[in-house]
PDB file of N, CA and C in Angstrom:
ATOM      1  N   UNK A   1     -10.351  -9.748   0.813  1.00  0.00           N
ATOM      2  CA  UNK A   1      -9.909  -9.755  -0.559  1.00  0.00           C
ATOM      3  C   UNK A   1      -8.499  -9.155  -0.615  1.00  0.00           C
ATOM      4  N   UNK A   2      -7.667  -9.943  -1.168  1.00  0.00           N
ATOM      5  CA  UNK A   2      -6.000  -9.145  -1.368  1.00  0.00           C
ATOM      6  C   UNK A   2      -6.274  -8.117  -2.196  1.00  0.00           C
ATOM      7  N   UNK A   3      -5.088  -7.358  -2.126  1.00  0.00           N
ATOM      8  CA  UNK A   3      -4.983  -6.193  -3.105  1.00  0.00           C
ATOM      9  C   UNK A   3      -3.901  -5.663  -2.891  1.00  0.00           C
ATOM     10  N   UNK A   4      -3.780  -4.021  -3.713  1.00  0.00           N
ATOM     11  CA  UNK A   4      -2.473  -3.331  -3.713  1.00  0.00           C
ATOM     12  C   UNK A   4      -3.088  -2.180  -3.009  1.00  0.00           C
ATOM     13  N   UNK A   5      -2.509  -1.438  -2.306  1.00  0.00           N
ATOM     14  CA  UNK A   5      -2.713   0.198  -1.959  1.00  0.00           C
ATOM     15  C   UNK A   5      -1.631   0.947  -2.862  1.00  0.00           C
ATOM     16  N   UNK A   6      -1.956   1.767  -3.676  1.00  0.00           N
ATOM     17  CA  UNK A   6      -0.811   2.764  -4.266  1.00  0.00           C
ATOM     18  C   UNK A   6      -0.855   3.791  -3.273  1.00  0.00           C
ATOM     19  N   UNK A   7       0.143   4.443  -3.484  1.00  0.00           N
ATOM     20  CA  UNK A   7       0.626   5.431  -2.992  1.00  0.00           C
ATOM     21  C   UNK A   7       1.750   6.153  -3.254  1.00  0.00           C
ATOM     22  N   UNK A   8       1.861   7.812  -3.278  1.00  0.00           N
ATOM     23  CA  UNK A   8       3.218   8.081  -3.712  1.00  0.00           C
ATOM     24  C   UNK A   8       3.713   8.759  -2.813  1.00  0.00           C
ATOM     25  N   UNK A   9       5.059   9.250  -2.515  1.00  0.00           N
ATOM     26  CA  UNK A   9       5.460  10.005  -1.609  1.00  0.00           C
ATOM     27  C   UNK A   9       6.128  10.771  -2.148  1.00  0.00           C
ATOM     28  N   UNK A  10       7.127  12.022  -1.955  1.00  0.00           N
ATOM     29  CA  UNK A  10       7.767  12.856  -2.309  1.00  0.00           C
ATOM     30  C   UNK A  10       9.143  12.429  -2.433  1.00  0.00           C
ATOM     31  N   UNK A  11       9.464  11.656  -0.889  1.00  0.00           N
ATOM     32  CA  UNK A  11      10.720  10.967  -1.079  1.00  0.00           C
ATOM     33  C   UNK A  11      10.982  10.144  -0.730  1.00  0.00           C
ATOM     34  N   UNK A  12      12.305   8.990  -0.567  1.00  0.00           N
ATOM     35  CA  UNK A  12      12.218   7.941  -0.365  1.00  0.00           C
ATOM     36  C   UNK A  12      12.182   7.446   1.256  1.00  0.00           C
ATOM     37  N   UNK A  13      12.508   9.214   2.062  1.00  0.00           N
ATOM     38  CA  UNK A  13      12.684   8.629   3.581  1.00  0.00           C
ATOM     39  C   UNK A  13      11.303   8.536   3.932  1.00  0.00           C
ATOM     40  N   UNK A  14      10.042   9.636   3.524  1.00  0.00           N
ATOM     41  CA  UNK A  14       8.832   9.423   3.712  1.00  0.00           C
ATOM     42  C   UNK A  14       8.133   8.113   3.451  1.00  0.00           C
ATOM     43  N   UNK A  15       8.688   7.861   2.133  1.00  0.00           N
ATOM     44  CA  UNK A  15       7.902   6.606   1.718  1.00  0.00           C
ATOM     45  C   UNK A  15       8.569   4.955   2.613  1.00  0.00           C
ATOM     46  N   UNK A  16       9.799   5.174   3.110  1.00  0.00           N
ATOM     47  CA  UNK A  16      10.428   4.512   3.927  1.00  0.00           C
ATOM     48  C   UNK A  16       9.606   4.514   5.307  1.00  0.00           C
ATOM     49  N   UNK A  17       9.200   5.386   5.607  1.00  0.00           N
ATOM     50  CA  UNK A  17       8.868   5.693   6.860  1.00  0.00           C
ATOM     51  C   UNK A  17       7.294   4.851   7.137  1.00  0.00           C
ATOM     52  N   UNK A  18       6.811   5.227   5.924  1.00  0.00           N
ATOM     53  CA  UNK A  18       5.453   4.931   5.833  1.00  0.00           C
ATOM     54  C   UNK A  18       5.479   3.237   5.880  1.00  0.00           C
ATOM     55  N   UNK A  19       6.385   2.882   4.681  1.00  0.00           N
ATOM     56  CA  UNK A  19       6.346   1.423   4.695  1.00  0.00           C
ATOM     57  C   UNK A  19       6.536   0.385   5.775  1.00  0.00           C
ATOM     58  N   UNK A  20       8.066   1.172   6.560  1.00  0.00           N
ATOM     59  CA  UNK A  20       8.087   0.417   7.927  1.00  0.00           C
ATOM     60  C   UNK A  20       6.729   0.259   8.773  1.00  0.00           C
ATOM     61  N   UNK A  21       6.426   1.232   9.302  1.00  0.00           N
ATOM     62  CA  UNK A  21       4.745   1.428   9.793  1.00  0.00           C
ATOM     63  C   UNK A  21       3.627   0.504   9.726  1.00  0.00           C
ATOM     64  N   UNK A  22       4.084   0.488   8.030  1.00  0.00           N
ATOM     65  CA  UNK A  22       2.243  -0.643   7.468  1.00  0.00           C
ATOM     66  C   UNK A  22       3.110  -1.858   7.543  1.00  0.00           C
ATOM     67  N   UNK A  23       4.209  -2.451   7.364  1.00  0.00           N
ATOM     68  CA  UNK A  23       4.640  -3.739   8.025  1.00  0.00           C
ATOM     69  C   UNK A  23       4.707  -3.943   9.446  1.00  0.00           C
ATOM     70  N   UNK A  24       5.631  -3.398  10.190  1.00  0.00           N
ATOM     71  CA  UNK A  24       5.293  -3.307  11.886  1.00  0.00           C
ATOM     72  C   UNK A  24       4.102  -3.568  12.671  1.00  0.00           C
ATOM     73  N   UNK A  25       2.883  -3.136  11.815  1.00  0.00           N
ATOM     74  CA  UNK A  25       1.768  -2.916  12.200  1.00  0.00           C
ATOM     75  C   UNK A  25       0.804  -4.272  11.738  1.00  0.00           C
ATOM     76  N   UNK A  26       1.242  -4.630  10.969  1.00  0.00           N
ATOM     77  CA  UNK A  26       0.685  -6.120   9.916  1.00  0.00           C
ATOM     78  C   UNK A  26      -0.373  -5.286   9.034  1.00  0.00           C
ATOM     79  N   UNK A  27      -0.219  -4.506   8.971  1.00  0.00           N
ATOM     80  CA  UNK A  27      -1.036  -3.900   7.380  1.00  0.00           C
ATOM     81  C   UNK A  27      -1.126  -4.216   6.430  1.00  0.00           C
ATOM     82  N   UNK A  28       0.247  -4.333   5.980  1.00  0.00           N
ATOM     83  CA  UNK A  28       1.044  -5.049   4.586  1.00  0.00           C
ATOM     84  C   UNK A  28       2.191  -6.359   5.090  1.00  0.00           C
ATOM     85  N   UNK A  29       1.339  -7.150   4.165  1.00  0.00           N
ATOM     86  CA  UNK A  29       2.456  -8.067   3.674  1.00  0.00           C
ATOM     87  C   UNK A  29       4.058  -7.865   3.157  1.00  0.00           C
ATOM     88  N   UNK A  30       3.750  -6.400   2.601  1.00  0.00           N
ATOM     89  CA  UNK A  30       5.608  -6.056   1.803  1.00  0.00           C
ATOM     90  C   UNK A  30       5.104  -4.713   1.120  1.00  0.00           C
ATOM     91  N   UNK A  31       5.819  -4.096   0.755  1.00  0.00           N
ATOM     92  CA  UNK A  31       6.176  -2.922  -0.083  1.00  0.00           C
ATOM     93  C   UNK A  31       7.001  -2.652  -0.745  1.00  0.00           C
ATOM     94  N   UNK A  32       6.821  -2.631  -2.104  1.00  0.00           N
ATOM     95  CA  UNK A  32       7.531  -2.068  -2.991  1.00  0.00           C
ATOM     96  C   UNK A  32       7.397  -0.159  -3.270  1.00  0.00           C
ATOM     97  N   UNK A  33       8.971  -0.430  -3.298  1.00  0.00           N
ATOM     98  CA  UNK A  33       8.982   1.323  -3.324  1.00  0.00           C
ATOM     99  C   UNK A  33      10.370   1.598  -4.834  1.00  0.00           C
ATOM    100  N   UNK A  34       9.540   2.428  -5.518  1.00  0.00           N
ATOM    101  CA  UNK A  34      10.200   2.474  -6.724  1.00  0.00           C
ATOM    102  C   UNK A  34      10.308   4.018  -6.841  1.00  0.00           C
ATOM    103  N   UNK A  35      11.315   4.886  -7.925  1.00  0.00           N
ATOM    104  CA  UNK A  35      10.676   6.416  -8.627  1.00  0.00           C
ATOM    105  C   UNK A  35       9.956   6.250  -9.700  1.00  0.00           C
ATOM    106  N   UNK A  36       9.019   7.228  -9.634  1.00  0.00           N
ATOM    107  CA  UNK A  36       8.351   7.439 -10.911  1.00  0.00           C
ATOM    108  C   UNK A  36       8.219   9.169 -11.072  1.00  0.00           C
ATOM    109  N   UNK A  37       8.506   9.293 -12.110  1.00  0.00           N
ATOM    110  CA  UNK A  37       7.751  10.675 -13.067  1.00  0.00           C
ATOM    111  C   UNK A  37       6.216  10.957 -13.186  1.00  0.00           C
ATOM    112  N   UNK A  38       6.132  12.028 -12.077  1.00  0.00           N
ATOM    113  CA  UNK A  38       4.645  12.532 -12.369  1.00  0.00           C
ATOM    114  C   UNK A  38       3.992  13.604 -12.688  1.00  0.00           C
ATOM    115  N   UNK A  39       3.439  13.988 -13.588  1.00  0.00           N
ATOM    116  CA  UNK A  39       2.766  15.269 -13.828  1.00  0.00           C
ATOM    117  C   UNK A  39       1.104  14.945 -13.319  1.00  0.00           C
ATOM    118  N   UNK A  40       0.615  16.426 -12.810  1.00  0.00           N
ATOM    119  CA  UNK A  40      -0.432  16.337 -12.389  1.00  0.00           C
ATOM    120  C   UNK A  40      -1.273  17.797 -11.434  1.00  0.00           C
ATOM    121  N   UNK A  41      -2.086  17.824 -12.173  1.00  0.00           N
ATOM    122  CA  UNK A  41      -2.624  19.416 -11.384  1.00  0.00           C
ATOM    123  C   UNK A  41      -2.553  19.626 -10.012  1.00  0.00           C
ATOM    124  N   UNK A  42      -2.007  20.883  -9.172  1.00  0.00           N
ATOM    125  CA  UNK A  42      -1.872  20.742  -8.630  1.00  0.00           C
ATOM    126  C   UNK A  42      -2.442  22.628  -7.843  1.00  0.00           C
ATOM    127  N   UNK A  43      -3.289  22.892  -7.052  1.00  0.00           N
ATOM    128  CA  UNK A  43      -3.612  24.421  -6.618  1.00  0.00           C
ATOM    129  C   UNK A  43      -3.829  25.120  -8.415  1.00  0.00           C
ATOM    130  N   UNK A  44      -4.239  25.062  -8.910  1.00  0.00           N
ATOM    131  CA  UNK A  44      -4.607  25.681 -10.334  1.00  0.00           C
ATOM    132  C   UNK A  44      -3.037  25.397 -11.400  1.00  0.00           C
ATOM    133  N   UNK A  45      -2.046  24.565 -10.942  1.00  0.00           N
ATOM    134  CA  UNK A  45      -0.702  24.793 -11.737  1.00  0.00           C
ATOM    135  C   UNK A  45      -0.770  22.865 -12.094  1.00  0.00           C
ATOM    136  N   UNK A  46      -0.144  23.360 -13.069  1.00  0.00           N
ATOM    137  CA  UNK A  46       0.355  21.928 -13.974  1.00  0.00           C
ATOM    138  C   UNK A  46       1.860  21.913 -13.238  1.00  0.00           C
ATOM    139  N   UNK A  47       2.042  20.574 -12.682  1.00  0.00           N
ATOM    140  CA  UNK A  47       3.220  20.326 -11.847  1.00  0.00           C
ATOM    141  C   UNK A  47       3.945  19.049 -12.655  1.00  0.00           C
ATOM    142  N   UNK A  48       5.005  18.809 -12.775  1.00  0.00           N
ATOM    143  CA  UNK A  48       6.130  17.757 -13.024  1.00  0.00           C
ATOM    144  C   UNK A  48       7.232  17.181 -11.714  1.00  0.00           C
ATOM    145  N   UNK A  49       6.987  16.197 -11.663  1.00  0.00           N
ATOM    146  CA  UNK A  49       8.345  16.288 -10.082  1.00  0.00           C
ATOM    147  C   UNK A  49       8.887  14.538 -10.314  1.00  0.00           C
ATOM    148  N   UNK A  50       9.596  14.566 -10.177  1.00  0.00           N
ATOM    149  CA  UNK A  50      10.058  12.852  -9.564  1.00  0.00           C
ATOM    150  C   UNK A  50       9.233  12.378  -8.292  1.00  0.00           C
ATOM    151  N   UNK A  51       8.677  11.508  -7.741  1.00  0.00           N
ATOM    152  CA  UNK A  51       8.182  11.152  -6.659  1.00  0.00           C
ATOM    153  C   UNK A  51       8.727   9.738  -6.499  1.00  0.00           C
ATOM    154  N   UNK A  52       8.511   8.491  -5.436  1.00  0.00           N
ATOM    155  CA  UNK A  52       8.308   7.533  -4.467  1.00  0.00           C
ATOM    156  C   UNK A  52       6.707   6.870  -5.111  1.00  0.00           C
ATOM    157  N   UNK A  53       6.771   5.929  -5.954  1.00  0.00           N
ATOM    158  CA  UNK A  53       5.356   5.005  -5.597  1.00  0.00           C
ATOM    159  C   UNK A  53       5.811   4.238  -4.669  1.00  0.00           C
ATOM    160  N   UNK A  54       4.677   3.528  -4.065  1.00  0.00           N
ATOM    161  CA  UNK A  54       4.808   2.245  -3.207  1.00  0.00           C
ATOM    162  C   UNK A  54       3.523   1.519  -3.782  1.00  0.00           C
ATOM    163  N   UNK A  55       3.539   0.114  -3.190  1.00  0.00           N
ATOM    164  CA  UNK A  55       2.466  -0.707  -3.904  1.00  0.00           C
ATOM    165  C   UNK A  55       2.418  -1.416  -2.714  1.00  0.00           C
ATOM    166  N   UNK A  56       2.032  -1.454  -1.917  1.00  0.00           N
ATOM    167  CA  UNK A  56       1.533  -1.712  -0.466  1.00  0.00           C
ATOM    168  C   UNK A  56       0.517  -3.219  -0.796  1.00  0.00           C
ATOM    169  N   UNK A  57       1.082  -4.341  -0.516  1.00  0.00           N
ATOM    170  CA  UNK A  57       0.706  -5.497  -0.743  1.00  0.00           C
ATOM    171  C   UNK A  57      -0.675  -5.745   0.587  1.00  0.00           C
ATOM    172  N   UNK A  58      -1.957  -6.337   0.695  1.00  0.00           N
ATOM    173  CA  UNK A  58      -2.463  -5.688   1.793  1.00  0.00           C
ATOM    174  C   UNK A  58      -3.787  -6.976   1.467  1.00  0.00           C
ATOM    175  N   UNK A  59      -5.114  -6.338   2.299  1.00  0.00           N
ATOM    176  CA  UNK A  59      -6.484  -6.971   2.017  1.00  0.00           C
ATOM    177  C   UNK A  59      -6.956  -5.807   1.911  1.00  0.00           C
ATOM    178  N   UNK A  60      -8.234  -5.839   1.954  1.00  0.00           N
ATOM    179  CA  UNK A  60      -9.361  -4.703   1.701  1.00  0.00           C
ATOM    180  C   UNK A  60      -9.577  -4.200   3.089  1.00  0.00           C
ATOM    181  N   UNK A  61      -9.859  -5.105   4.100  1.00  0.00           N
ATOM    182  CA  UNK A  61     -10.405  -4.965   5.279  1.00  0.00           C
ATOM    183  C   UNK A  61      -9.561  -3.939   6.268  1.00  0.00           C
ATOM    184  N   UNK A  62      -8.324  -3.933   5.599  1.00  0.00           N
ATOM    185  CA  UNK A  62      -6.607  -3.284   6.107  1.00  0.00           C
ATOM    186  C   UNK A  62      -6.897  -1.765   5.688  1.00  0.00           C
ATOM    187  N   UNK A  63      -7.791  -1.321   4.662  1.00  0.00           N
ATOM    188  CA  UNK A  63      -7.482   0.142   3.804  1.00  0.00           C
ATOM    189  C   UNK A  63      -7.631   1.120   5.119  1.00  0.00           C
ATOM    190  N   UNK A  64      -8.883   1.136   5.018  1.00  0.00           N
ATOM    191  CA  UNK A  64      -8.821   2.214   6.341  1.00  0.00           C
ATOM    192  C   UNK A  64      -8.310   2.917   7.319  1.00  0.00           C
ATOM    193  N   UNK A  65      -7.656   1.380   7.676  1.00  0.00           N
ATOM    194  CA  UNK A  65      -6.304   1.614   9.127  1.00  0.00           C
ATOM    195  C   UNK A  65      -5.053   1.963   8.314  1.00  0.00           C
ATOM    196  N   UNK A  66      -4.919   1.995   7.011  1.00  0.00           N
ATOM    197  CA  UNK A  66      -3.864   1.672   6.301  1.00  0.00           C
ATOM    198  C   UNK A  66      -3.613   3.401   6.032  1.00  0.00           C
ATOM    199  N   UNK A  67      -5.203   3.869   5.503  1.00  0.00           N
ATOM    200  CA  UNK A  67      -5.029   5.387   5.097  1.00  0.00           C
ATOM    201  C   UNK A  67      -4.847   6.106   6.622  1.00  0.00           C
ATOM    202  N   UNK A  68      -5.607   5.615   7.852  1.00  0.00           N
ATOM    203  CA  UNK A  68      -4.807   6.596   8.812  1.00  0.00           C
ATOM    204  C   UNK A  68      -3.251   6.691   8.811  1.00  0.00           C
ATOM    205  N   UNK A  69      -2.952   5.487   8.561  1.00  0.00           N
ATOM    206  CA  UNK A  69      -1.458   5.618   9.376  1.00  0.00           C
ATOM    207  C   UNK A  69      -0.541   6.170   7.889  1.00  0.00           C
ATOM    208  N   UNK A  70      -0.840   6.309   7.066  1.00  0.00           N
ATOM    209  CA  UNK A  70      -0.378   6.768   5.782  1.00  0.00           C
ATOM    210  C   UNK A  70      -0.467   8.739   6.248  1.00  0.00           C
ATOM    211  N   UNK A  71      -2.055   8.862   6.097  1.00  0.00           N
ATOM    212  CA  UNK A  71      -2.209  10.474   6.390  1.00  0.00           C
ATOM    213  C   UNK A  71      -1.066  10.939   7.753  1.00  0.00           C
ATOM    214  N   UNK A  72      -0.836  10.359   8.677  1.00  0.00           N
ATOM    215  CA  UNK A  72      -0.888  10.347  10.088  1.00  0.00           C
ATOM    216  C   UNK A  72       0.671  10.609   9.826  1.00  0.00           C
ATOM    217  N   UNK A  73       1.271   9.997   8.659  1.00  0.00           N
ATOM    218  CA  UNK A  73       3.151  10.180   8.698  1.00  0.00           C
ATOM    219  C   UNK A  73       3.375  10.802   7.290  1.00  0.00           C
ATOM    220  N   UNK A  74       2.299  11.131   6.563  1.00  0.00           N
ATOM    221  CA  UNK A  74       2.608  11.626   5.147  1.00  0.00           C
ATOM    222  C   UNK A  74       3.437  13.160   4.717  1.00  0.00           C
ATOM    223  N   UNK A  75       4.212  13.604   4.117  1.00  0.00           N
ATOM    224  CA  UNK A  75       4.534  15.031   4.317  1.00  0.00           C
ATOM    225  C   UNK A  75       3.477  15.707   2.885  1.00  0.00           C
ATOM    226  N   UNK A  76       2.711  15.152   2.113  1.00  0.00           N
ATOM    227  CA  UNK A  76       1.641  15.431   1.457  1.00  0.00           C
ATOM    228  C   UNK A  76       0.470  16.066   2.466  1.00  0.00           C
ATOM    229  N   UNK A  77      -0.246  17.173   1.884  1.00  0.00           N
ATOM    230  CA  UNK A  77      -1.150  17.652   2.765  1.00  0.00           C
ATOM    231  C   UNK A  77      -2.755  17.091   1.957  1.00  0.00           C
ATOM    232  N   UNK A  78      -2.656  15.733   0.893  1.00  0.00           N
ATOM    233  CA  UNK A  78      -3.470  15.309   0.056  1.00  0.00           C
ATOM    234  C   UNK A  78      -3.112  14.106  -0.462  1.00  0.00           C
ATOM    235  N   UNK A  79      -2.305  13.219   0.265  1.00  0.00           N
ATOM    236  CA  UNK A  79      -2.138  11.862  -0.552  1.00  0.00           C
ATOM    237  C   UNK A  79      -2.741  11.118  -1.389  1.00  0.00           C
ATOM    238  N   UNK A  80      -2.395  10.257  -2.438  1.00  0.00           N
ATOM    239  CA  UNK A  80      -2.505   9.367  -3.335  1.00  0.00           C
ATOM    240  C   UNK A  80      -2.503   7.977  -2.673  1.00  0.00           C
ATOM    241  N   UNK A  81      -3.344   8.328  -2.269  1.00  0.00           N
ATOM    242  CA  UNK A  81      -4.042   6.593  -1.485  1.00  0.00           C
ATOM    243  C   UNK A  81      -5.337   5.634  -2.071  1.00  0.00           C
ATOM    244  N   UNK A  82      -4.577   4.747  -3.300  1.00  0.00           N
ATOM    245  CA  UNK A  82      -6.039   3.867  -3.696  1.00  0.00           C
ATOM    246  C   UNK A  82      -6.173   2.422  -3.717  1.00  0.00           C
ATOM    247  N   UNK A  83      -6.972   1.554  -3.702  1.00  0.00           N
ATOM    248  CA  UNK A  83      -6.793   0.138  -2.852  1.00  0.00           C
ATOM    249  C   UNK A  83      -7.456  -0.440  -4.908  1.00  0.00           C
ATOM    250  N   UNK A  84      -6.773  -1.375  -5.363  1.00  0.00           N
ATOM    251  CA  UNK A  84      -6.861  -1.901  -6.386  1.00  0.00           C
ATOM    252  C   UNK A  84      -6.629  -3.385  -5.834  1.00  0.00           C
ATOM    253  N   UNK A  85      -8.075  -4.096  -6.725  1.00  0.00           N
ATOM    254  CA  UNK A  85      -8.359  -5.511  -5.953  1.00  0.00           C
ATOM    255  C   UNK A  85      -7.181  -6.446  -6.673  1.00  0.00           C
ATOM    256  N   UNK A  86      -6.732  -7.095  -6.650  1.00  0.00           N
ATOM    257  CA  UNK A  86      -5.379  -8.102  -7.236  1.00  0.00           C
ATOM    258  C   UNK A  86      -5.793  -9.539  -7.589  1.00  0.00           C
ATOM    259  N   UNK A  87      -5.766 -10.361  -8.095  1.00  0.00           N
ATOM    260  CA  UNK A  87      -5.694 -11.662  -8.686  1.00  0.00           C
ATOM    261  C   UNK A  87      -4.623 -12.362  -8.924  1.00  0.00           C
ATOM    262  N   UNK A  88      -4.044 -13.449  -8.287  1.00  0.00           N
ATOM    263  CA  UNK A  88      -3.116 -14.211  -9.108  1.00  0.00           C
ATOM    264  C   UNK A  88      -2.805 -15.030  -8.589  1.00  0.00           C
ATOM    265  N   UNK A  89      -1.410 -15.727  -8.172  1.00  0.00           N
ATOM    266  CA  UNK A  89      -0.991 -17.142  -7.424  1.00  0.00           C
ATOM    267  C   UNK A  89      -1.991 -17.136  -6.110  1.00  0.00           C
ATOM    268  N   UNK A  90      -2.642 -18.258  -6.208  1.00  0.00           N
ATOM    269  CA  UNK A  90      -3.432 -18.633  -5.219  1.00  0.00           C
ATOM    270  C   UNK A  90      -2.512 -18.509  -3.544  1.00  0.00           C
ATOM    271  N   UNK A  91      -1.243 -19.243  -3.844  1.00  0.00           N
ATOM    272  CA  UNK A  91      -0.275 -19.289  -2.567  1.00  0.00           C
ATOM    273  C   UNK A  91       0.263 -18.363  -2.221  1.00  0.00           C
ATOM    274  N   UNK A  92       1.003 -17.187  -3.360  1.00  0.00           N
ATOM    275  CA  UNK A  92       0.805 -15.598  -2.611  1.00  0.00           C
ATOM    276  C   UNK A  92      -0.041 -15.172  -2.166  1.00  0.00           C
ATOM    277  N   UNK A  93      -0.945 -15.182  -3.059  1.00  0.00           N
ATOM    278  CA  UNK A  93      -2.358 -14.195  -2.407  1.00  0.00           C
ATOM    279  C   UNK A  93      -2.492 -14.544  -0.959  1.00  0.00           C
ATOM    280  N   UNK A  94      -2.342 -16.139  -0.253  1.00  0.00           N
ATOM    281  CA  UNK A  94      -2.861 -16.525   0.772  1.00  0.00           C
ATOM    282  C   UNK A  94      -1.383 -15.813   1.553  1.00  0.00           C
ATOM    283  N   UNK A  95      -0.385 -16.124   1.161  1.00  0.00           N
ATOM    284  CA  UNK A  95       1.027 -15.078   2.036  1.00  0.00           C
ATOM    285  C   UNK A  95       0.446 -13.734   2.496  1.00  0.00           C
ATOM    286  N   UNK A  96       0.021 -12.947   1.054  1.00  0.00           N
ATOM    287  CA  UNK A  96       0.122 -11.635   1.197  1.00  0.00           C
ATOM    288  C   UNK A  96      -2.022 -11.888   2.371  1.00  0.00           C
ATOM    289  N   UNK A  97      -2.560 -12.080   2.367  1.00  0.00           N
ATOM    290  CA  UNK A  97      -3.866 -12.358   3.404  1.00  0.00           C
ATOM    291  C   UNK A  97      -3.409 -12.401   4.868  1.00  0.00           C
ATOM    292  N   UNK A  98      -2.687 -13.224   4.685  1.00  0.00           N
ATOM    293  CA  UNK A  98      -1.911 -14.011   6.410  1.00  0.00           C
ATOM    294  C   UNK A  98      -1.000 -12.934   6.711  1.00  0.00           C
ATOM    295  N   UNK A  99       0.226 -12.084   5.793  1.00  0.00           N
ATOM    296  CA  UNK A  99       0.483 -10.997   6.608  1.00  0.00           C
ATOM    297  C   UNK A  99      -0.021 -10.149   6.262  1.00  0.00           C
ATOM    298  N   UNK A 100      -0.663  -9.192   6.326  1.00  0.00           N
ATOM    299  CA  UNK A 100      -1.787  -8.187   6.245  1.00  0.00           C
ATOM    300  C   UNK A 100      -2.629  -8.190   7.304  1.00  0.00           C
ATOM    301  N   UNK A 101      -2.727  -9.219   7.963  1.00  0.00           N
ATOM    302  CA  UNK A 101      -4.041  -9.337   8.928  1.00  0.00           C
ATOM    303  C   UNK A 101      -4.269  -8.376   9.937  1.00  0.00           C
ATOM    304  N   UNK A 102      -3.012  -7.767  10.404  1.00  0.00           N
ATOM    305  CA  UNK A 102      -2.690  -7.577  12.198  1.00  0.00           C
ATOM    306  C   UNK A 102      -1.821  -8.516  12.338  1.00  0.00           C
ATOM    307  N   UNK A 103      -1.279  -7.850  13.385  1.00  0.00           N
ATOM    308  CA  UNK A 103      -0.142  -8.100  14.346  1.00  0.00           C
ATOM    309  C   UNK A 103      -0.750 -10.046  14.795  1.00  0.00           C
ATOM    310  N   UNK A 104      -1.397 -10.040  15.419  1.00  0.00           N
ATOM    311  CA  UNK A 104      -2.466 -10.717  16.452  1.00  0.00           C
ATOM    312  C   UNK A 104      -3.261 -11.537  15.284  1.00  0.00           C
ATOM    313  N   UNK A 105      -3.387 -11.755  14.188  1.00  0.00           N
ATOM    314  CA  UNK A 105      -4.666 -12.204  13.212  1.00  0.00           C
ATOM    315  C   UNK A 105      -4.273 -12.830  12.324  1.00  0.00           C
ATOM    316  N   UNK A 106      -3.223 -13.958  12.518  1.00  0.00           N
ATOM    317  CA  UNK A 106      -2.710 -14.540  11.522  1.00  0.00           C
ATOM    318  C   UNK A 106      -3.550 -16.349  12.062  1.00  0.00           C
ATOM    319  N   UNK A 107      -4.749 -16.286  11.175  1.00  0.00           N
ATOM    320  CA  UNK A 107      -5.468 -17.153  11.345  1.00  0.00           C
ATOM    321  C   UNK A 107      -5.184 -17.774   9.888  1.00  0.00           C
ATOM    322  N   UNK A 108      -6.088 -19.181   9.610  1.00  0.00           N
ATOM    323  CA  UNK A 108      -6.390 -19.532   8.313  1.00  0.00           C
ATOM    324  C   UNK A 108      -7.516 -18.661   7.836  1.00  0.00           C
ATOM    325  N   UNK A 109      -7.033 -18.379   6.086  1.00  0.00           N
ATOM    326  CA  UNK A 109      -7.683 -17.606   5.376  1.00  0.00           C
ATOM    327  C   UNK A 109      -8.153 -18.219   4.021  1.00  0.00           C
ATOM    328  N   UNK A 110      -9.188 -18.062   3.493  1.00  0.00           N
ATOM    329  CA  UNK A 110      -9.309 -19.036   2.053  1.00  0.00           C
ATOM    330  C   UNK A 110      -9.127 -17.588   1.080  1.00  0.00           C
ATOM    331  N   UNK A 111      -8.636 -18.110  -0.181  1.00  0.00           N
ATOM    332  CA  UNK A 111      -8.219 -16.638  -0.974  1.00  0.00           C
ATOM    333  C   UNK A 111      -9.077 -17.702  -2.675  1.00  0.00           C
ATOM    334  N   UNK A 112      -9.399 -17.655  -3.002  1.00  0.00           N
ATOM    335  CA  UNK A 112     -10.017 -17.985  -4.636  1.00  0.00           C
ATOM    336  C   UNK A 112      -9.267 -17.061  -5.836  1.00  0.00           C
ATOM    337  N   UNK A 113      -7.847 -17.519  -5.881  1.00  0.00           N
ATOM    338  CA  UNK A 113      -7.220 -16.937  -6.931  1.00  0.00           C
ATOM    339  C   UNK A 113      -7.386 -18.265  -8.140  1.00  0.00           C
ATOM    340  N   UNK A 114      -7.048 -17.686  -9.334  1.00  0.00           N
ATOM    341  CA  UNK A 114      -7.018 -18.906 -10.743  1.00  0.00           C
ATOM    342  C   UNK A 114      -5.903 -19.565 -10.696  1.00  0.00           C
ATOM    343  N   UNK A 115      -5.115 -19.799 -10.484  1.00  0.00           N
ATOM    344  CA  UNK A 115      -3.819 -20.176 -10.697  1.00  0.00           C
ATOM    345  C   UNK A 115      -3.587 -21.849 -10.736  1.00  0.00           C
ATOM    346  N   UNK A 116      -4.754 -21.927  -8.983  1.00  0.00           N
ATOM    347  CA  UNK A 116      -4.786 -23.577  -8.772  1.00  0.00           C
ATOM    348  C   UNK A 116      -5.807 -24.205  -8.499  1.00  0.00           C
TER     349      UNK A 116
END
């Protein structure tokens, strides 16, 4: 099943770092890396900071290997790692399936998006 992995990072070389990784690796299809404004509890304190989302284009079957190698380069000692299922162009979805697979696993894939 396609989907997104969110994730945020602190900064943009971390979140750089991370992204190269889950492409290199065929994790992700692509990554988008944007700033966003976040507040959010943090050790008993209400925190505000600028951070790094990414939206880690991916499958389901990818999360797992996706959160090691995320924890494994993160400078967070608690990352924001969540896999949200996606819907839409039948012919992306099948892009973003085919790279996601692995390195090695770029087979035919059937994807059941609405589009077509």
């Amino acid at each position: 099943m396609p989907g997104i992995v969110y994730i945020t990072a602190k900064e943009m070389k971390n979140a750089s770092t991370i992204a190269k990784a889950l492409v290199s690796k065929g994790l992700a299809a692509c990554v988008n890396m944007f700033p966003v404004s976040s507040v959010y509890r943090w050790e008993g304190e209400n925190v505000e900071e600028s951070e790094i989302a990414m939206f880690v284009k991916t499958r389901s079957e990818s999360f797992a290997e996706i959160c090691e190698v995320v924890k494994a380069l993160h400078t967070y000692d608690l990352p924001a790692i969540e896999f949200w299922e996606i819907d839409g162009d039948r012919d992306y979805l099948q892009w973003v399936l085919e790279n996601s697979a692995g390195k090695n696993a770029y087979k035919t894939l059937r994807v059941t998006g609405t589009n077509k």
